[in-house]
N, C-alpha and C. Protein backbone atom coordinates (compact mmCIF):
# COMPACT_ATOMS: atom_id res chain seq x y z
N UNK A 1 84.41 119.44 92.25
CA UNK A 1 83.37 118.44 92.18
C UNK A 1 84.03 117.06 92.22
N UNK A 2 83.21 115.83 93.14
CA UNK A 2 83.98 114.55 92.96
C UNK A 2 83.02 113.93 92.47
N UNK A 3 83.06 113.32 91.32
CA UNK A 3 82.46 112.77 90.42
C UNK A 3 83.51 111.63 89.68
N UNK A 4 82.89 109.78 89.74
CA UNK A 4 83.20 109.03 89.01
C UNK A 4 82.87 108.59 88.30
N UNK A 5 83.34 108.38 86.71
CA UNK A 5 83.16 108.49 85.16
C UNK A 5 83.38 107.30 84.96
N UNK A 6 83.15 107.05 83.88
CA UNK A 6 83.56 105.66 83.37
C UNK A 6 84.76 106.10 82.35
N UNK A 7 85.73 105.44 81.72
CA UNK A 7 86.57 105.66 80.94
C UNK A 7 85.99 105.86 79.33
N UNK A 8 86.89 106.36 78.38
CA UNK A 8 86.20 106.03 77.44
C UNK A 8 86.08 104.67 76.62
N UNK A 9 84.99 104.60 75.53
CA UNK A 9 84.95 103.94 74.60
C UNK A 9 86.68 103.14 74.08
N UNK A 10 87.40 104.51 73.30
CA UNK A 10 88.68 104.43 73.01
C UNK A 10 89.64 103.77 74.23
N UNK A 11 89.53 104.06 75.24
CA UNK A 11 90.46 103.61 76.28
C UNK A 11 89.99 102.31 76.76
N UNK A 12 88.46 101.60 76.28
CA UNK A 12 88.17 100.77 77.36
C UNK A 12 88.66 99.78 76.05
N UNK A 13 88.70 99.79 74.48
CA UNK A 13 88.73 99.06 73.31
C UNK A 13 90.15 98.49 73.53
N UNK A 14 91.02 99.58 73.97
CA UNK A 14 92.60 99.42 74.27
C UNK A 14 92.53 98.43 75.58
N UNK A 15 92.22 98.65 76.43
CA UNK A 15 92.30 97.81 77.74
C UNK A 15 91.81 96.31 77.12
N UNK A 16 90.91 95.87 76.39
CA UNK A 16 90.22 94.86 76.17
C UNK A 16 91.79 94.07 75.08
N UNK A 17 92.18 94.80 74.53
CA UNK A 17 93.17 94.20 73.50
C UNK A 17 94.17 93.94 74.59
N UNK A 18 94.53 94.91 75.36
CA UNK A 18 96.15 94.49 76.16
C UNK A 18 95.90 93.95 77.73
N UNK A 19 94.72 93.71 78.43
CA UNK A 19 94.57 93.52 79.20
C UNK A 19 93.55 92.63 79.77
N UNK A 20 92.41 92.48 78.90
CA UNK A 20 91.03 91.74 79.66
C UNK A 20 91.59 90.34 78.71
N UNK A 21 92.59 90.40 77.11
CA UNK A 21 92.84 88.84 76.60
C UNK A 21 93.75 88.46 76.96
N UNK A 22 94.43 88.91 77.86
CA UNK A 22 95.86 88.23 78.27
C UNK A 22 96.30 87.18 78.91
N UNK A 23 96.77 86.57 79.37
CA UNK A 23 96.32 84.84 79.48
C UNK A 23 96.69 85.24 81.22
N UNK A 24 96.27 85.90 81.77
CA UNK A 24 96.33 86.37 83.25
C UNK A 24 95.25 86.02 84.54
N UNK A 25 94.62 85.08 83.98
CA UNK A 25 93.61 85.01 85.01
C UNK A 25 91.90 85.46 84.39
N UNK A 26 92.32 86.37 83.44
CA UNK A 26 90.68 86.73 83.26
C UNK A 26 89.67 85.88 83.04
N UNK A 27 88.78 85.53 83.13
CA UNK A 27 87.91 84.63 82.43
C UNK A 27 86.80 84.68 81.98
N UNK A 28 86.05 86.15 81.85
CA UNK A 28 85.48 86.95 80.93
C UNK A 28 85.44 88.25 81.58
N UNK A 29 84.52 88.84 80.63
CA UNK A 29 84.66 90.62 80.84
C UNK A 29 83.02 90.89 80.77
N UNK A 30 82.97 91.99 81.30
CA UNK A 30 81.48 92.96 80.51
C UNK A 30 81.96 93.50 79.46
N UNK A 31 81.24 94.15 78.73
CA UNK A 31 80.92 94.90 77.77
C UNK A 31 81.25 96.12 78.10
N UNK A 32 80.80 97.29 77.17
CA UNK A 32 81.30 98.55 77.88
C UNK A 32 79.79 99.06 78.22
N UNK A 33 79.13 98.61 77.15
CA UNK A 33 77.02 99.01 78.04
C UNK A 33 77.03 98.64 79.47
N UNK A 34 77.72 97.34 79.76
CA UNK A 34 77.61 96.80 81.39
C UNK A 34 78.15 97.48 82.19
N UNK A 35 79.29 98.41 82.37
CA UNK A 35 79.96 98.67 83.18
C UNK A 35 79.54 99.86 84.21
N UNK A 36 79.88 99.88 85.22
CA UNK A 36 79.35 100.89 86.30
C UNK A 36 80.27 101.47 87.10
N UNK A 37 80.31 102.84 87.47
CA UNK A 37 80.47 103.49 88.29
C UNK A 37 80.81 103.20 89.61
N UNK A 38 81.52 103.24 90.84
CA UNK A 38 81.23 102.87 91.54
C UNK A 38 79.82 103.79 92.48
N UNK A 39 79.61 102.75 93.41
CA UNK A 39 77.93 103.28 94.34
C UNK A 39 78.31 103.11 96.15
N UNK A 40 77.79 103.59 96.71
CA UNK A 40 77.49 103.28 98.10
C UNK A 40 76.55 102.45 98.45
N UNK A 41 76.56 101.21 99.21
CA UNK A 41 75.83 100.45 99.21
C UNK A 41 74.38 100.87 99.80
N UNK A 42 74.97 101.77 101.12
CA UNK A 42 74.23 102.68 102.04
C UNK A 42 74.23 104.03 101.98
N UNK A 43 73.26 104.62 102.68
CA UNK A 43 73.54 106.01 102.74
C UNK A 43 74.86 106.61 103.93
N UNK A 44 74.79 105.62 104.79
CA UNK A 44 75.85 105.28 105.80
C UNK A 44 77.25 104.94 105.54
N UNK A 45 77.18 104.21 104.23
CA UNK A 45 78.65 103.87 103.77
C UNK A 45 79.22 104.89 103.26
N UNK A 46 80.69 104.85 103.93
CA UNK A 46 81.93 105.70 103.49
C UNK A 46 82.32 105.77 101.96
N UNK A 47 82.52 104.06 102.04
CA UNK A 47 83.41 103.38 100.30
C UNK A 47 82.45 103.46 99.63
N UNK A 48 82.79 103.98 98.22
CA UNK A 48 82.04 103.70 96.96
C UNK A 48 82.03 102.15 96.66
N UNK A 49 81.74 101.31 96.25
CA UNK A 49 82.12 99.60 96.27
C UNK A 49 82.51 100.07 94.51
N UNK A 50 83.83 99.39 94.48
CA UNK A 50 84.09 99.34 93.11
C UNK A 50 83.50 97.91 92.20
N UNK A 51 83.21 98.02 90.96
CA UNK A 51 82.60 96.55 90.68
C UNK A 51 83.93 96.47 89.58
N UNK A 52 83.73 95.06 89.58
CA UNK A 52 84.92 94.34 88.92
C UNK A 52 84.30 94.24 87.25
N UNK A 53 84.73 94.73 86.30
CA UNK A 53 84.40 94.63 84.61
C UNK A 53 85.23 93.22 84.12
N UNK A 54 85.41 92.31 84.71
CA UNK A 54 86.18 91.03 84.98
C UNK A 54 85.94 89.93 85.66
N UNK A 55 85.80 88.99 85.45
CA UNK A 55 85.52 87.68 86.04
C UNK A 55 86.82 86.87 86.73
N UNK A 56 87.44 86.59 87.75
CA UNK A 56 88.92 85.70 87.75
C UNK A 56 88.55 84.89 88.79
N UNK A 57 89.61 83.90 88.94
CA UNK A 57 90.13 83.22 90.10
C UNK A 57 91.62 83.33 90.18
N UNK A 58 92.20 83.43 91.96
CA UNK A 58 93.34 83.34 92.22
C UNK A 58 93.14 82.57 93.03
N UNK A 59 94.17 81.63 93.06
CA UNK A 59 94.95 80.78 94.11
C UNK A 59 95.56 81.46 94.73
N UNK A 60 95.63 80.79 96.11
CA UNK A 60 96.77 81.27 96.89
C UNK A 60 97.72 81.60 97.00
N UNK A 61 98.85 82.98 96.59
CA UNK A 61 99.66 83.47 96.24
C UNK A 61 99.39 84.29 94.52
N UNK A 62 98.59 84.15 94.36
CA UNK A 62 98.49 84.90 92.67
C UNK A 62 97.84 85.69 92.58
N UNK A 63 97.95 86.89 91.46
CA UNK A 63 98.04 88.17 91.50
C UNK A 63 97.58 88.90 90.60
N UNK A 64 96.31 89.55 90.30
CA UNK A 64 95.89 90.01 89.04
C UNK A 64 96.16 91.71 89.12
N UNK A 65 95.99 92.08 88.28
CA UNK A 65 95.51 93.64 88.15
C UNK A 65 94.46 93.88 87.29
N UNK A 66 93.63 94.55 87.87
CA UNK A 66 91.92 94.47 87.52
C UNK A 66 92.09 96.21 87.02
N UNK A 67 91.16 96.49 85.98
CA UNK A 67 91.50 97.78 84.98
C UNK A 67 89.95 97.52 85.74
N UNK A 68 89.46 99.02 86.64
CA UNK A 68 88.52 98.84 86.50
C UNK A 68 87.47 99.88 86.09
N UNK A 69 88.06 100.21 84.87
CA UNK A 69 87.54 101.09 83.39
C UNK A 69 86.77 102.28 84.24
N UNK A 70 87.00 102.81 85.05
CA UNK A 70 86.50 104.16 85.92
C UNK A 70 88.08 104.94 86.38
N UNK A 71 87.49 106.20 86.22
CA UNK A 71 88.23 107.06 86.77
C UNK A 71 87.76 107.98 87.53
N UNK A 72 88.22 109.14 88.40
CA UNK A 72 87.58 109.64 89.58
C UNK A 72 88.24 111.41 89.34
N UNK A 73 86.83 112.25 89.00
CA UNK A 73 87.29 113.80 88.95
C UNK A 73 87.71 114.11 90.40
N UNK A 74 88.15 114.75 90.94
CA UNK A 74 88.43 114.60 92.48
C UNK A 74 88.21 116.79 92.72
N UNK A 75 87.89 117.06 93.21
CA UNK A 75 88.28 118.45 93.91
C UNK A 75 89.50 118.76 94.24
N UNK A 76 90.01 120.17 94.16
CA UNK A 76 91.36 120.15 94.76
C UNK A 76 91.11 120.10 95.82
N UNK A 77 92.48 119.38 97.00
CA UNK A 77 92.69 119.17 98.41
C UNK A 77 91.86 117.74 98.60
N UNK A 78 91.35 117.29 97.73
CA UNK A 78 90.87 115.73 98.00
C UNK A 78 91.58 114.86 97.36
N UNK A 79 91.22 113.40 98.22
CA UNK A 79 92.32 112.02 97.27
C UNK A 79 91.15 111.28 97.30
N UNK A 80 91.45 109.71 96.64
CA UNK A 80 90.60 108.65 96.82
C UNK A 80 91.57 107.47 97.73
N UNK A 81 91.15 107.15 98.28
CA UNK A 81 92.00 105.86 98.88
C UNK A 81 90.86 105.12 98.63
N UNK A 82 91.88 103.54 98.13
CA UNK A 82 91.33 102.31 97.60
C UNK A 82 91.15 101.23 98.46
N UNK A 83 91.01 100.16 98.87
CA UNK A 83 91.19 99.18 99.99
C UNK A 83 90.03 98.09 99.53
N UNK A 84 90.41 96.83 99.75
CA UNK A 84 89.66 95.86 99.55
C UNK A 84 88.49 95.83 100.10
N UNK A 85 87.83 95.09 99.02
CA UNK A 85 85.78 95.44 100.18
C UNK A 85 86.51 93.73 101.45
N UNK A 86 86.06 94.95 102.34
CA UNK A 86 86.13 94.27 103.61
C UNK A 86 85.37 92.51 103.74
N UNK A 87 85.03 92.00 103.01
CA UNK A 87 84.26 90.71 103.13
C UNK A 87 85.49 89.74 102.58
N UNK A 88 86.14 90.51 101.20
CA UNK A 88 87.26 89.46 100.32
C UNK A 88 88.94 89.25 101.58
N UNK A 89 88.75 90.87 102.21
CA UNK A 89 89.52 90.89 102.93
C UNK A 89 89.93 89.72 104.23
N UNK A 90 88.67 89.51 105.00
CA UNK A 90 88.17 88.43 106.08
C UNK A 90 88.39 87.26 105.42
N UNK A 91 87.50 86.71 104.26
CA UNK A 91 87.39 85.17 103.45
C UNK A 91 88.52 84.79 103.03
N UNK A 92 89.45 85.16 102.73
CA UNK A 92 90.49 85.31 101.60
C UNK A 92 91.58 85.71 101.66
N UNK A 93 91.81 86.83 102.62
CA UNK A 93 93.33 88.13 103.22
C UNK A 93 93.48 88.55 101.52
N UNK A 94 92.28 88.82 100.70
CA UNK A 94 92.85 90.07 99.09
C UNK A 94 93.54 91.22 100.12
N UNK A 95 94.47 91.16 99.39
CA UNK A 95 95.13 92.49 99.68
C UNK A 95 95.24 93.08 98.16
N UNK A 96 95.58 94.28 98.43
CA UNK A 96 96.20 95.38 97.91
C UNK A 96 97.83 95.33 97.65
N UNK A 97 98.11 95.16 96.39
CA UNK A 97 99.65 94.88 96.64
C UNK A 97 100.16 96.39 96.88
N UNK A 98 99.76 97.41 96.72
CA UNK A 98 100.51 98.57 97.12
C UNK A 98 99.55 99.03 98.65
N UNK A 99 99.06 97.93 99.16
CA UNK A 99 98.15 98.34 100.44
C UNK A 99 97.31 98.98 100.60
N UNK A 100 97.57 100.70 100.34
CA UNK A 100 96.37 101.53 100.19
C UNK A 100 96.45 102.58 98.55
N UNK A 101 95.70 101.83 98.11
CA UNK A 101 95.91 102.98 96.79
C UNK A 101 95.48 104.21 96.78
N UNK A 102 96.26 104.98 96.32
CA UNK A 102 95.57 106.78 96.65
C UNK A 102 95.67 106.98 95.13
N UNK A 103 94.76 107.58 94.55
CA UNK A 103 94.43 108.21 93.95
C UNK A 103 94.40 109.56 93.69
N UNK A 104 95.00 110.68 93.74
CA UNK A 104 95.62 112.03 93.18
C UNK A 104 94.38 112.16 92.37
N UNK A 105 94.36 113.74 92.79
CA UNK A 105 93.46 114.49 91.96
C UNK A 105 93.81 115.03 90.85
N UNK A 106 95.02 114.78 90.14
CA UNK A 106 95.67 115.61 89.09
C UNK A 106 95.97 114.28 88.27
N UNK A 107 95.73 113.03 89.49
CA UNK A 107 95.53 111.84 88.13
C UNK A 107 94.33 111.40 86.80
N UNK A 108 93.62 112.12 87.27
CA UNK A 108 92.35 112.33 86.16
C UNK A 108 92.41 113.23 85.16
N UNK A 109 92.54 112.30 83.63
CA UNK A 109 92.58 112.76 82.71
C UNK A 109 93.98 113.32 82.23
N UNK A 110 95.20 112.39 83.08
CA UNK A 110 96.25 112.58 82.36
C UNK A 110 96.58 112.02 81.03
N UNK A 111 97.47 112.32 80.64
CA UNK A 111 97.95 112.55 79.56
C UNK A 111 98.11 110.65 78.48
N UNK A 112 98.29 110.01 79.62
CA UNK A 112 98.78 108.29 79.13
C UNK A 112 97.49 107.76 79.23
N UNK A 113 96.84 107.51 80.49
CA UNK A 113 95.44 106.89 80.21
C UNK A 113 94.08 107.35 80.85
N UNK A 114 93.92 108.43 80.50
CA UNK A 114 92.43 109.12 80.77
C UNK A 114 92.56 109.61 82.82
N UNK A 115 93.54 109.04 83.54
CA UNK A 115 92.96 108.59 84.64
C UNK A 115 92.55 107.10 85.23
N UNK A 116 92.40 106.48 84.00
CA UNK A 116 92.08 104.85 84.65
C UNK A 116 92.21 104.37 85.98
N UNK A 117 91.43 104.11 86.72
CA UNK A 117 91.80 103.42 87.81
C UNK A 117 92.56 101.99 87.70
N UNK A 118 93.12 100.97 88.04
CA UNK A 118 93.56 99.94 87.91
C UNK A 118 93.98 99.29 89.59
N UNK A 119 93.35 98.08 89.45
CA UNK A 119 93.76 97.89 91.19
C UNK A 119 94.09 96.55 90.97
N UNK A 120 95.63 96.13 91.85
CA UNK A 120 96.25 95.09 91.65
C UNK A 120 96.06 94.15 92.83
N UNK A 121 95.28 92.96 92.92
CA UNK A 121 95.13 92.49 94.47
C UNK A 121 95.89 91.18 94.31
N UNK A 122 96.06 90.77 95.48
CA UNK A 122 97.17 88.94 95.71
C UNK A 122 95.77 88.35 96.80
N UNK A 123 95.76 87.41 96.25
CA UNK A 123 94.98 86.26 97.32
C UNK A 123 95.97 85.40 98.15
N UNK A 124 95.72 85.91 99.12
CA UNK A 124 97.08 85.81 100.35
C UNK A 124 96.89 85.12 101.60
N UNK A 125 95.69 84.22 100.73
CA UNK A 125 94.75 83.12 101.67
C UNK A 125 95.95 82.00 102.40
N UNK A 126 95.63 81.65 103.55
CA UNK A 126 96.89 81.08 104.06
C UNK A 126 96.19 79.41 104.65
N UNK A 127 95.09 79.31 104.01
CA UNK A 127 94.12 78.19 104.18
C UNK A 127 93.69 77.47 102.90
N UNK A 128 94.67 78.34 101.61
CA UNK A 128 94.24 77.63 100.66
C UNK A 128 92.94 77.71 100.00
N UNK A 129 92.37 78.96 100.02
CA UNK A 129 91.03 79.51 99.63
C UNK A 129 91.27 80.15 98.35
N UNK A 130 90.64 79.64 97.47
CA UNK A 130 90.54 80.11 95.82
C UNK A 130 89.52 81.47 96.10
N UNK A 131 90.21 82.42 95.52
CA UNK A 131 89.84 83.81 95.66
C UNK A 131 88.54 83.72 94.09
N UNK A 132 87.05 83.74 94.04
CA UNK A 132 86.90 84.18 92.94
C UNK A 132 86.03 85.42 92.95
N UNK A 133 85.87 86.30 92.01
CA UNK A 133 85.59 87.14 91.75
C UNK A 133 84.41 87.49 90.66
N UNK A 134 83.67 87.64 90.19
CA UNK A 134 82.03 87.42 88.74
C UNK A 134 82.50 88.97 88.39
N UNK A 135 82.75 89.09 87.12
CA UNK A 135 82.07 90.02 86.53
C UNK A 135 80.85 90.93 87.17
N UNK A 136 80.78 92.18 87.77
CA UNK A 136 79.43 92.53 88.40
C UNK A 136 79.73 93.06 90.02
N UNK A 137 80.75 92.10 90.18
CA UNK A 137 80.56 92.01 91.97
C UNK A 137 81.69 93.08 92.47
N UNK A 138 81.05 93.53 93.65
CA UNK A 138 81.90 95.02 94.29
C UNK A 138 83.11 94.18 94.81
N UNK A 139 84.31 94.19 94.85
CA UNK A 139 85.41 93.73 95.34
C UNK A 139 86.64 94.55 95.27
N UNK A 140 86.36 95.80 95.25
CA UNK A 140 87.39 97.02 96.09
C UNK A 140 86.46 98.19 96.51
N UNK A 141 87.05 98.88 97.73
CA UNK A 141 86.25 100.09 97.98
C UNK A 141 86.91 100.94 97.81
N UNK A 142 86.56 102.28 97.60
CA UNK A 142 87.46 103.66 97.87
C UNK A 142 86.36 104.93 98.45
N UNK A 143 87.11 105.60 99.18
CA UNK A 143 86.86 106.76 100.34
C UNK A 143 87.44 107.72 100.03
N UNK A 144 86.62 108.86 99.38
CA UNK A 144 87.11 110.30 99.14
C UNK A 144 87.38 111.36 100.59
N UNK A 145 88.89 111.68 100.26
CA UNK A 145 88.75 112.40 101.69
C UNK A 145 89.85 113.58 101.60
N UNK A 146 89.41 114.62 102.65
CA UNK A 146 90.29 115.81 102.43
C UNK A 146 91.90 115.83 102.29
N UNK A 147 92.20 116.58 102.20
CA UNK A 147 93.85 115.99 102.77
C UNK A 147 94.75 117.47 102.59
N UNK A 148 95.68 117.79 103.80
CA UNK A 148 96.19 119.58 104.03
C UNK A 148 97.60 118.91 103.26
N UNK A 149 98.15 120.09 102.75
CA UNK A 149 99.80 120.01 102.60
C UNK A 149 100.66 121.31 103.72
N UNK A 150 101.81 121.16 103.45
CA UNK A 150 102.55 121.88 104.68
C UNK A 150 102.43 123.43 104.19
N UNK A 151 102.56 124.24 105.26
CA UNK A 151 102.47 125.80 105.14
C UNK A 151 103.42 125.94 104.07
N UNK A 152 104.79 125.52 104.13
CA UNK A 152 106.09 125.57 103.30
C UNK A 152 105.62 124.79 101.97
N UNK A 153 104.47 124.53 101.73
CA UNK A 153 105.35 123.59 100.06
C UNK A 153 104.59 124.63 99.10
N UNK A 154 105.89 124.18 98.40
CA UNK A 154 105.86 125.26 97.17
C UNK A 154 106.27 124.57 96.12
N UNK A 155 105.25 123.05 95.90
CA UNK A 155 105.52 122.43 94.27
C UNK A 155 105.45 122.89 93.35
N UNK A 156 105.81 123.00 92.02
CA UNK A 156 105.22 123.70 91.04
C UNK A 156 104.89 122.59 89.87
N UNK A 157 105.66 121.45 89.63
CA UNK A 157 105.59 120.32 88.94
C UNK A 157 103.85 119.78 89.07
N UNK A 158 103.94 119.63 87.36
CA UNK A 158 102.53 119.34 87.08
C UNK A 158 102.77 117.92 86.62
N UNK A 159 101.38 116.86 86.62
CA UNK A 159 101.73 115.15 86.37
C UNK A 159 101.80 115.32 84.69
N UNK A 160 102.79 113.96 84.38
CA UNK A 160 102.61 114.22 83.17
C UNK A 160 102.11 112.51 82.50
N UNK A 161 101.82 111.92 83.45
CA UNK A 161 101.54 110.32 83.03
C UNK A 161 100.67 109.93 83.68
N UNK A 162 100.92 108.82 84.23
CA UNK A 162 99.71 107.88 84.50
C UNK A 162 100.87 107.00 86.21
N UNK A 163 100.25 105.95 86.19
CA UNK A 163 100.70 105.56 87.45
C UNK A 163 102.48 104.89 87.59
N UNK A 164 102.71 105.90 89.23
CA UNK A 164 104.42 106.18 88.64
C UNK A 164 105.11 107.37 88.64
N UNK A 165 104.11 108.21 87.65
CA UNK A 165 104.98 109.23 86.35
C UNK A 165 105.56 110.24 87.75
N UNK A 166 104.98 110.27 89.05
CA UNK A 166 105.50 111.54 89.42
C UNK A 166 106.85 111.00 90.21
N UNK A 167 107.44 110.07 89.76
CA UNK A 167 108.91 110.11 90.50
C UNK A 167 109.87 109.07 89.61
N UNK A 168 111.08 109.21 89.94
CA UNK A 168 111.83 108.10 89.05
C UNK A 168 111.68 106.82 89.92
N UNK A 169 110.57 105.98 90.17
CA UNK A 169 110.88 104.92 90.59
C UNK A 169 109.35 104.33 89.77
């Protein structure tokens, strides 16, 4: 089943202490009553639109990481890939500092933080365009999609963390 959750209570109380007060750009938050799931705008649309539980502005060259208090049950043989909603992308060049985020189905409900999603973008505006963002507003997408491994693999290693944990780097 692919189904996206919201995080918990406990995990979203923690994020609010180490992450939504940090002198990083935030400039307010929702609540945890406010927060949502991501949705399809259309019945046509691919991306879920992720909404931001965060309010910011970036300047040109600066760099937040947005907790965005959802996580994603995934099916086996499926991923999520992440990517900027295409509008911030055009206005602005938000990128993705890791470009395309994938999301692992064995990342839900590990062991460090529930699964959390977290998406890190740079406003990479080259015109000098203040990137802002409201509390509320869809400003990442992600696309659930199949994905084969090779006849030969024979992993056996199970995740034991959060983002990272499956390699020494």
């Amino acid at each position: 089943m692919n189904k996206f959750e919201l995080i918990s209570k406990t995990e979203y109380d923690k994020v609010v202490a180490e992450e939504f007060n940090a002198k990083n750009g935030v400039l307010g938050f929702q609540s945890y009553d406010q927060l949502q799931v991501p949705k399809r705008a259309t019945k046509g649309s691919a991306g879920y639109d992720f909404i931001s539980p965060i309010s910011f502005k970036l300047k040109p060259g600066q760099t937040i990481k947005v907790p965005t208090c959802v996580k994603c049950c995934l099916s086996l043989g499926n991923v999520l890939m992440l990517f900027p909603r295409s509008s911030y992308g055009f206005k602005y060049r938000m990128q993705l500092d890791n470009t395309v985020g994938i999301v692992d189905q064995d990342y839900y409900n590990n062991e460090s933080n529930e699964g959390h999603i977290f998406i890190k973008v740079t406003n990479d505006s080259k015109s000098c365009k203040t990137l802002e963002v409201k509390a509320g507003d869809a400003f990442a997408q992600g696309i659930i999609m199949a994905h084969t491994i090779t006849d030969d693999d024979n992993v056996v290693a199970t995740r034991t963390g959060g983002i990272g944990s499956t390699s020494n780097n």
